[in-house]
Protein backbone atom coordinates (compact mmCIF):
# COMPACT_ATOMS: atom_id res chain seq x y z
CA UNK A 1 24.61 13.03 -111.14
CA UNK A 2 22.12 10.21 -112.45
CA UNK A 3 23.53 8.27 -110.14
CA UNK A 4 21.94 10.80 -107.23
CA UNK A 5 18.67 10.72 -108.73
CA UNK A 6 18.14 7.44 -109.14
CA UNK A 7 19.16 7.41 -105.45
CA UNK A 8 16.86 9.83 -104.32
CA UNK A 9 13.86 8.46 -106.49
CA UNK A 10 14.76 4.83 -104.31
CA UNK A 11 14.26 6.39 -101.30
CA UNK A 12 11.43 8.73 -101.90
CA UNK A 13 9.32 5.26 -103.22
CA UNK A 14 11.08 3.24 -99.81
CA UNK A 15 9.77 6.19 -97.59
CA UNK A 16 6.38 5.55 -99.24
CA UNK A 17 5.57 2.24 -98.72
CA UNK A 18 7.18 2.35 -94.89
CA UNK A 19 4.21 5.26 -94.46
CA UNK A 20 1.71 3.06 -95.87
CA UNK A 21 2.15 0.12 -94.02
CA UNK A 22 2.76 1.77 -90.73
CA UNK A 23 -0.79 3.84 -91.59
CA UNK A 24 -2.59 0.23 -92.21
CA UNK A 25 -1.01 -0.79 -89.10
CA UNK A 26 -2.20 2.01 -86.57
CA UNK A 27 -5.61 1.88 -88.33
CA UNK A 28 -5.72 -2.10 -86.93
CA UNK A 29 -4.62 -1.36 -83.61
CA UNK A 30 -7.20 1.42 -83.41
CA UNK A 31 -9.99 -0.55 -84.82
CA UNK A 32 -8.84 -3.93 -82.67
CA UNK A 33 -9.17 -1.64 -79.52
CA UNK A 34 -12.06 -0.28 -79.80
CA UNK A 35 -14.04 -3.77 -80.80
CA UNK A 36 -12.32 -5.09 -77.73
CA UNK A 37 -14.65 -5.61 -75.39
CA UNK A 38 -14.09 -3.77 -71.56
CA UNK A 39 -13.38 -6.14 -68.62
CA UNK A 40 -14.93 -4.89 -65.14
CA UNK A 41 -14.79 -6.72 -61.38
CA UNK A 42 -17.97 -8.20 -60.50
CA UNK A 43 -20.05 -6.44 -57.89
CA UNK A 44 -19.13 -7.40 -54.26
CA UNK A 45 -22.14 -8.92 -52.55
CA UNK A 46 -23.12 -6.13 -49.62
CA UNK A 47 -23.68 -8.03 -45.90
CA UNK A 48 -26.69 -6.46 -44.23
CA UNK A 49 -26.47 -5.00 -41.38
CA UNK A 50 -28.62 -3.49 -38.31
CA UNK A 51 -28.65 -1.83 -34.51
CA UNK A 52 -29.78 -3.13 -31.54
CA UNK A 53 -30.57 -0.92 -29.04
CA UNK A 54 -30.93 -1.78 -25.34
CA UNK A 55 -33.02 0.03 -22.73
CA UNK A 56 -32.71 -0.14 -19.14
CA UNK A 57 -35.06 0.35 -15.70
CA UNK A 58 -35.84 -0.02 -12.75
CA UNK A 59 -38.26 -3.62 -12.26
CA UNK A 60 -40.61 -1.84 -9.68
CA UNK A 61 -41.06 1.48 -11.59
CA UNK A 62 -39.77 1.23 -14.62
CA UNK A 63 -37.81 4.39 -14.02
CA UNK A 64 -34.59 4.99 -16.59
CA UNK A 65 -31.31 3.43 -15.28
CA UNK A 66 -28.11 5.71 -16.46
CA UNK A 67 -24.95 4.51 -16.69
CA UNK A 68 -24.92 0.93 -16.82
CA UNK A 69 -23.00 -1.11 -18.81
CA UNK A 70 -23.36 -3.56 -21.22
CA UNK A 71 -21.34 -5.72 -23.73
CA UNK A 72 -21.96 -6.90 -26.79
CA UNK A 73 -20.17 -10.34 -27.55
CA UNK A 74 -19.83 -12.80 -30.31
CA UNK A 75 -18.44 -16.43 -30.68
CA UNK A 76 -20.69 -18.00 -27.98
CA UNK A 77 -19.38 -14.79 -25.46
CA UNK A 78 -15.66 -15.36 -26.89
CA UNK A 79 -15.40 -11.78 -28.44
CA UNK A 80 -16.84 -8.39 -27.55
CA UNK A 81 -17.62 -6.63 -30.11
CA UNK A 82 -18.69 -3.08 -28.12
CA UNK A 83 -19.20 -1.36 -25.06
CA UNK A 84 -22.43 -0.06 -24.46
CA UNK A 85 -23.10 2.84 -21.69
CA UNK A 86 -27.13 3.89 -21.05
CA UNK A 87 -27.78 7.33 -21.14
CA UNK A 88 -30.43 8.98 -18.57
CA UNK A 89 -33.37 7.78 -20.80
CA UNK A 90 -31.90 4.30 -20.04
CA UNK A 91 -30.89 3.84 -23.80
CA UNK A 92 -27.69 2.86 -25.62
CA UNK A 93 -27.56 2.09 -29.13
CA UNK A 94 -24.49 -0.10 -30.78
CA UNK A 95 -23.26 0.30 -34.17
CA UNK A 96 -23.68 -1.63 -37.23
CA UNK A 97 -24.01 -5.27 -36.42
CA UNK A 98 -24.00 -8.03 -39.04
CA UNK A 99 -27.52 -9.82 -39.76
CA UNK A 100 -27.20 -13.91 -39.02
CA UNK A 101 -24.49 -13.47 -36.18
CA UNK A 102 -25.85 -14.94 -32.98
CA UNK A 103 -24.73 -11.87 -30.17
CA UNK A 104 -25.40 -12.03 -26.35
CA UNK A 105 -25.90 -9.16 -24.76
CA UNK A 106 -24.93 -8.92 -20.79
CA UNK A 107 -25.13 -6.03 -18.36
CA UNK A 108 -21.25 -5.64 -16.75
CA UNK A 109 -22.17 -2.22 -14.53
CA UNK A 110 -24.53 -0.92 -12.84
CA UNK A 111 -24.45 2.36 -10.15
CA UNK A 112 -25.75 1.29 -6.92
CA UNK A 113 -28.17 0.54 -5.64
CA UNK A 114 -29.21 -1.97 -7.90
CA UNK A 115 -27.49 -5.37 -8.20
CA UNK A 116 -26.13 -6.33 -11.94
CA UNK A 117 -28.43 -8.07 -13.94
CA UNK A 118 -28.00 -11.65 -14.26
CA UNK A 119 -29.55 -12.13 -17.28
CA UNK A 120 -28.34 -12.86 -20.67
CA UNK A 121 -30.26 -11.47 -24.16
CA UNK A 122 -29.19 -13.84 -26.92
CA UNK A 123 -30.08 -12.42 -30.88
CA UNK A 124 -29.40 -12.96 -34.56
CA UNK A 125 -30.04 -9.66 -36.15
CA UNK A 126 -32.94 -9.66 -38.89
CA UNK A 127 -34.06 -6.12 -39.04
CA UNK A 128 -32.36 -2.80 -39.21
CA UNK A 129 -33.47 -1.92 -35.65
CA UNK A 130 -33.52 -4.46 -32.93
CA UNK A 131 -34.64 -2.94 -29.41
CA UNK A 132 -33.83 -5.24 -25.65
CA UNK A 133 -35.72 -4.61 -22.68
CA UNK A 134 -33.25 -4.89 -19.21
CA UNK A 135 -34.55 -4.68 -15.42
CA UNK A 136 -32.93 -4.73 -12.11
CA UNK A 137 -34.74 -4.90 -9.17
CA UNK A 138 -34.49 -2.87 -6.16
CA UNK A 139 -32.91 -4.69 -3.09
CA UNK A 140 -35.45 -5.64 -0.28
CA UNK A 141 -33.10 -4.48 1.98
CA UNK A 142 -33.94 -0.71 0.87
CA UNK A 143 -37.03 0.19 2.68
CA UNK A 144 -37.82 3.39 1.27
CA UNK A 145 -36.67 5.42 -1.75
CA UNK A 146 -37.61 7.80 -3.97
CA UNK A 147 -36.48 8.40 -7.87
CA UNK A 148 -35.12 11.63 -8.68
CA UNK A 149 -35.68 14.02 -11.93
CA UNK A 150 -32.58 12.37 -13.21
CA UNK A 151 -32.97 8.54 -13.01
CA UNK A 152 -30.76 7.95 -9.73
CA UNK A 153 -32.80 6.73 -6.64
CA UNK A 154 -32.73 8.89 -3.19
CA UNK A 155 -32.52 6.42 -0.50
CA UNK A 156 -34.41 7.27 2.57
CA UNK A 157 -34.19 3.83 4.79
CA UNK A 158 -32.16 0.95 4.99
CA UNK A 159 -32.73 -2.23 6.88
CA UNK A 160 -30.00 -5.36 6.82
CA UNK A 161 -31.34 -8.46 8.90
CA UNK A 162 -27.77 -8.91 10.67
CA UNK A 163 -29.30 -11.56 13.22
CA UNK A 164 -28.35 -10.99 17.10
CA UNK A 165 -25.37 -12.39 18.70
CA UNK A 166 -24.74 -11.80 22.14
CA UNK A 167 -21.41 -11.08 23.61
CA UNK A 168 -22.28 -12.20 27.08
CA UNK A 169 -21.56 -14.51 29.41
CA UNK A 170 -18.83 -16.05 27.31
CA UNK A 171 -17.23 -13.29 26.21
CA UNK A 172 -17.55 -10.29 28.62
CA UNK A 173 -15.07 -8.50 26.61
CA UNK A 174 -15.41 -9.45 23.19
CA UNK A 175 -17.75 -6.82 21.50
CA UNK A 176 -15.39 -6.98 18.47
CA UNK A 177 -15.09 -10.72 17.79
CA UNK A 178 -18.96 -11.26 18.37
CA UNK A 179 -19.64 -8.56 15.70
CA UNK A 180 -17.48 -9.55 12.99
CA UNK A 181 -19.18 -13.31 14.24
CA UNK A 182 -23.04 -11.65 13.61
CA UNK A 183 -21.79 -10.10 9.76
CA UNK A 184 -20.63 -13.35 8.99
CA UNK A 185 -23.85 -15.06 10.39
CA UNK A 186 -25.36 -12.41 7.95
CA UNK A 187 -23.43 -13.24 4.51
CA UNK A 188 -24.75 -17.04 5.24
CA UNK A 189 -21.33 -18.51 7.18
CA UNK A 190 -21.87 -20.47 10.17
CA UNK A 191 -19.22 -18.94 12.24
CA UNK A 192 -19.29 -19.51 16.07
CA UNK A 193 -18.40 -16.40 18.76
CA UNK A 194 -16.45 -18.87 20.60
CA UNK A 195 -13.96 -20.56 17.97
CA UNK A 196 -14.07 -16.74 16.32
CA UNK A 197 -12.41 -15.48 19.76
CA UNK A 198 -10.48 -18.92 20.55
CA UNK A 199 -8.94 -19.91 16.72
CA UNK A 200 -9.36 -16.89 14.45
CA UNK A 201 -8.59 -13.44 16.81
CA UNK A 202 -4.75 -12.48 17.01
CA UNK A 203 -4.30 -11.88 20.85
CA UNK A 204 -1.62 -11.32 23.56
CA UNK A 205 -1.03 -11.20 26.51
CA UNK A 206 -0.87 -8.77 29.15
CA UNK A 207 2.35 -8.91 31.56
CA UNK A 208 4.41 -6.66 34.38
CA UNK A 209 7.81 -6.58 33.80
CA UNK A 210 9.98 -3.87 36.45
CA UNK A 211 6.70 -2.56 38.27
CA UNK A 212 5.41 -1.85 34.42
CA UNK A 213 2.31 -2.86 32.61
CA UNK A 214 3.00 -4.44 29.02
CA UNK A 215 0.42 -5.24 26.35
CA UNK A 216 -0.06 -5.35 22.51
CA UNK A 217 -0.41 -2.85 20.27
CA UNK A 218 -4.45 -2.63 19.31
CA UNK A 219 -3.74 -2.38 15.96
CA UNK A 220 -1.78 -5.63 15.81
CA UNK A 221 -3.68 -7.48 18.34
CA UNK A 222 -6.65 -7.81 20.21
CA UNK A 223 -4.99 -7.05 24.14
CA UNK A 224 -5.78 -9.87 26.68
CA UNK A 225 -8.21 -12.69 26.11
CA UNK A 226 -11.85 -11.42 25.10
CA UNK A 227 -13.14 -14.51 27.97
CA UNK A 228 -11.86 -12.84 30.64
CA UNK A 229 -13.34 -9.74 32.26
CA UNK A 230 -10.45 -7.95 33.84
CA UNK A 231 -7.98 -9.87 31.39
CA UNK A 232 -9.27 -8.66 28.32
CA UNK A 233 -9.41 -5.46 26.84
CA UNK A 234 -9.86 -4.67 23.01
CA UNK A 235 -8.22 -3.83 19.50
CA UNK A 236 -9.11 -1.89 16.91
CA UNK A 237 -10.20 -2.89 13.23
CA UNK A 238 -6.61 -4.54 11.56
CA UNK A 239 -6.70 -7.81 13.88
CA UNK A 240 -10.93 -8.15 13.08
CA UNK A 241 -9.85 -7.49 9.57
CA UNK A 242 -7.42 -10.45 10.07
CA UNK A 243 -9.72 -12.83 12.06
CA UNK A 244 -12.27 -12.42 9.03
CA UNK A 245 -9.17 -13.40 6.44
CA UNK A 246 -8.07 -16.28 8.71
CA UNK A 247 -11.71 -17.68 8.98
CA UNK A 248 -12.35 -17.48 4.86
CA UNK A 249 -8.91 -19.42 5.01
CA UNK A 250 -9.87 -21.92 6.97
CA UNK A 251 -13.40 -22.78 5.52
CA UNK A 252 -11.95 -22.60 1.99
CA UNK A 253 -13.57 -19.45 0.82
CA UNK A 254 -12.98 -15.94 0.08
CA UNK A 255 -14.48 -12.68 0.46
CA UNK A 256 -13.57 -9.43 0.46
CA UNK A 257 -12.57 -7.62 3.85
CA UNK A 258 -11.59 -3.98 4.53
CA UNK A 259 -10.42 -1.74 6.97
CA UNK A 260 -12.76 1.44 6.46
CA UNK A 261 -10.82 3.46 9.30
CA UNK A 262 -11.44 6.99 8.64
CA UNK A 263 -14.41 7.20 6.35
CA UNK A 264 -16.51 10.02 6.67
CA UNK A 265 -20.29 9.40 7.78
CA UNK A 266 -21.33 9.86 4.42
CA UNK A 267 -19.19 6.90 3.25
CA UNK A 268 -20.46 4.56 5.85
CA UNK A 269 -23.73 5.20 4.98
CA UNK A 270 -22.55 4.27 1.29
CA UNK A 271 -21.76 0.58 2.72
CA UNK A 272 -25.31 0.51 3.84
CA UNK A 273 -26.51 1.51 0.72
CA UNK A 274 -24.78 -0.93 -1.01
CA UNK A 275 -26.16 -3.79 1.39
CA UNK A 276 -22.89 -4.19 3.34
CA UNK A 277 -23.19 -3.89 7.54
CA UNK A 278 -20.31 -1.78 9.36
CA UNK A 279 -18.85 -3.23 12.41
CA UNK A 280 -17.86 0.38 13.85
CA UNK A 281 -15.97 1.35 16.96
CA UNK A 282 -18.15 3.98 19.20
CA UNK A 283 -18.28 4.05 23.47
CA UNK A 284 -20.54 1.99 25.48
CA UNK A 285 -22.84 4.65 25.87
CA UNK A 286 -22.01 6.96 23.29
CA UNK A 287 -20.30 10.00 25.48
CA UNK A 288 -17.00 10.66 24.50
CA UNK A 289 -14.21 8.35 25.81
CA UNK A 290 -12.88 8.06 28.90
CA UNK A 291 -9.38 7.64 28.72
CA UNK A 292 -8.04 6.39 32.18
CA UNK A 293 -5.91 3.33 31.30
CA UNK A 294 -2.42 2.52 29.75
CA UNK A 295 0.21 -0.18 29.26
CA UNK A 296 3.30 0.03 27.41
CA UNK A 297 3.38 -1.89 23.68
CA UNK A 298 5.31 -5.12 24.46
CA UNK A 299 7.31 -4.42 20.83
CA UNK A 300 8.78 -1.02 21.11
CA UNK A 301 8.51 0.26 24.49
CA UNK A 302 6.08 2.82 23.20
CA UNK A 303 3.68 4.24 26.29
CA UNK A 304 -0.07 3.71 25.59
CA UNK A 305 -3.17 5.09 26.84
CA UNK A 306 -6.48 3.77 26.51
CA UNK A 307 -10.02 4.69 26.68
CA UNK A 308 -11.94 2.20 29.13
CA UNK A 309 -15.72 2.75 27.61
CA UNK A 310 -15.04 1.66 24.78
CA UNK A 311 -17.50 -0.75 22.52
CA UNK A 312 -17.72 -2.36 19.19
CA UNK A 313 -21.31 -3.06 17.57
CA UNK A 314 -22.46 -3.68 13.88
CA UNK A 315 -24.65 -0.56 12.42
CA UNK A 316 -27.20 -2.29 10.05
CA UNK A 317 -29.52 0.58 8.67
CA UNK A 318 -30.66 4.04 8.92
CA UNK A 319 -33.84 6.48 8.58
CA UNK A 320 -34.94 9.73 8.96
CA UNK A 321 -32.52 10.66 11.97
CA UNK A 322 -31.93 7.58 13.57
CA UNK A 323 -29.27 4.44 12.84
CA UNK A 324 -30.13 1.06 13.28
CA UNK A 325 -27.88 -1.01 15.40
CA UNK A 326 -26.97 -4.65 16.46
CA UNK A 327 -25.28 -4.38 20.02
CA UNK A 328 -23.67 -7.02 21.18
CA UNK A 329 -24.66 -6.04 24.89
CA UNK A 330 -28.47 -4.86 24.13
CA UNK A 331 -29.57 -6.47 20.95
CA UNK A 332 -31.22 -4.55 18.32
CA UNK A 333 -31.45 -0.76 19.25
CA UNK A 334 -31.35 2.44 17.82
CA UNK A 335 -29.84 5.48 18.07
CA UNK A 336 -29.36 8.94 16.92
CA UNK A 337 -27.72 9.38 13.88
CA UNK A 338 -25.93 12.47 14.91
CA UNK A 339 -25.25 11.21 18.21
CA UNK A 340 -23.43 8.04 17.22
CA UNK A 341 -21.88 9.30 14.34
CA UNK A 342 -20.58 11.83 16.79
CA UNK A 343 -19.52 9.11 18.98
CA UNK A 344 -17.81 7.53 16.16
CA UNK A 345 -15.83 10.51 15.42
CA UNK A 346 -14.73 10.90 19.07
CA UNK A 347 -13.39 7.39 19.29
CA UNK A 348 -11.17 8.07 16.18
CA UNK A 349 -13.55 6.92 13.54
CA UNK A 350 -12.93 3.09 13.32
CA UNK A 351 -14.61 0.48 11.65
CA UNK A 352 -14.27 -2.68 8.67
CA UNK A 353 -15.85 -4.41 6.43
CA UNK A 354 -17.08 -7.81 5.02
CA UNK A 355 -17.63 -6.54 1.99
CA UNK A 356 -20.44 -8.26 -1.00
């Protein structure tokens, strides 16, 4: 029994001291953590940062331009940053642009009739708001125009300066060929009638064969030889489309051709708009054709007739009722717009392109 209590007594006084200590020791840890002092991440250093905003017009009138693009690159025109699209006040605004960056700014777009901007607008950004001024100028080839409540322009007259070729003597049948020859003239090449029709125009020939009349297909190639009055006859727009191709070839360059077959008025008068001359496919004097002729395609056997007043000229303009016209038999004419649009129609609405 003494024994017990001298046991119990040992471990009441061992249970003291192990409370003691471990009180001292919380007491330390406590009063170490709060004298420690707190560690916090330095600040990070904030980059300033503005807008530019870039406003677009019209050079003459200072009109609002909508819809044009710009870009907004970096790295000496490496990287675009944004896209930037004007709104009908003519404004775009970017978004948050660093300050010390050198950015160039450069119209991409523009809705016709306006040609895109050459111009570059180099800045470093030093303010919060940075506003660019951009012009385009109206084309001289636009006569008259007038602005409408929402910024786009209402074109009333259009003049291109497609010079006058003549068909005649040399090529009594070669309305086609001469055009496509003045359209080139026009864009600045020094293309020749003669070498267009010798080198450039896919032709063949005419032959009998059984008491039958064989010939091309127009839309492959131009039938007969466009030198020869009774031994030439005409195509329609695919082999001037190709004689324009085979020409760029030739002289090392290239430019964009189309067959515009089928385009509504509307869409021809587009072209003009845009400062691009039609070589279209009407009749020689605009009544509807006279179809009196035929051969049989020299491929497939097919039977073909053909209309025999058929003509080819180059329609460079257009005002208040009236188109203007460079024919290759008359020179520089007009006519009316409803009449040889009519015209155009009858004849099955041909007609290409050099395009800009």
């Amino acid at each position: 029994m003494k024994r017990i209590v001298k046991l119990l007594i040992l471990l009441g006084i061992i249970f003291f001291i192990y409370t003691l200590f471990n009180k001292d020791d919380t007491n330390s840890t406590e009063k170490n953590s709060t004298e420690q002092p707190l560690i916090t991440a330095a600040p990070t250093p904030q980059i300033k940062q503005g807008i530019v905003t870039i406003v677009n017009t019209v050079e003459a009138t200072g009109q609002p331009i909508p819809g044009a693009v710009f870009t907004i690159t970096a790295d000496a025109g490496a990287t675009v940053i944004e896209s930037l699209t004007t709104d009908a006040t003519g404004r775009a605004t970017s978004g948050l642009l660093d300050y010390g960056t050198d950015y160039t700014m450069k119209q991409q777009k523009v809705s016709g009739p306006y040609p895109i901007a050459e111009e570059e607008h180099s800045f470093t950004l030093d303010s919060p708001n940075l506003e660019i001024s951009a012009t385009n100028p109206m084309p001289g080839y636009i006569k008259d125009y007038e602005m409408a409540a929402d910024g786009s322009v209402v074109i009333k007259k259009v003049y291109l300066d497609v010079d006058t070729v003549m068909q005649k003597p040399e090529l009594p049948n070669g309305c086609e060929i001469t055009s496509l020859t003045a359209v080139l003239n026009f864009y600045g090449y020094e293309a020749n009638k003669l070498e267009m029709a010798d080198v450039y125009l896919p032709k063949q020939p005419f032959f009998s064969k059984n008491n039958k009349l064989y010939g091309p297909d127009p839309y492959k190639a131009y039938a007969g030889n466009p030198r020869e009055l009774k031994g030439g006859f005409f195509s329609f727009a695919p082999p001037i489309v190709d004689a324009a191709n085979l020409y760029f070839e030739a002289v090392g360059r290239s430019k964009p051709t189309a067959d515009i077959s089928g385009s509504t008025r509307e869409q021809i008068i587009e072209q003009l708009n845009q400062g691009i001359p039609v070589v279209t496919w009407i009749t020689l004097d605009l009544t509807p054709p006279k179809i009196n002729y035929a051969w049989y395609f020299n491929d497939t056997g097919e039977h073909y007739s053909a209309p025999v007043n058929l003509h080819v000229v180059v329609l460079n303009g257009y005002e208040d009722g009236i188109v203007h016209v460079m024919n290759p038999l008359k020179g520089q004419v007009t006519y009316d717009a409803d009449t040889f649009f009519n015209s155009y129609d009858e004849m099955g609405s041909h007609a290409m392109i050099v395009g800009n």
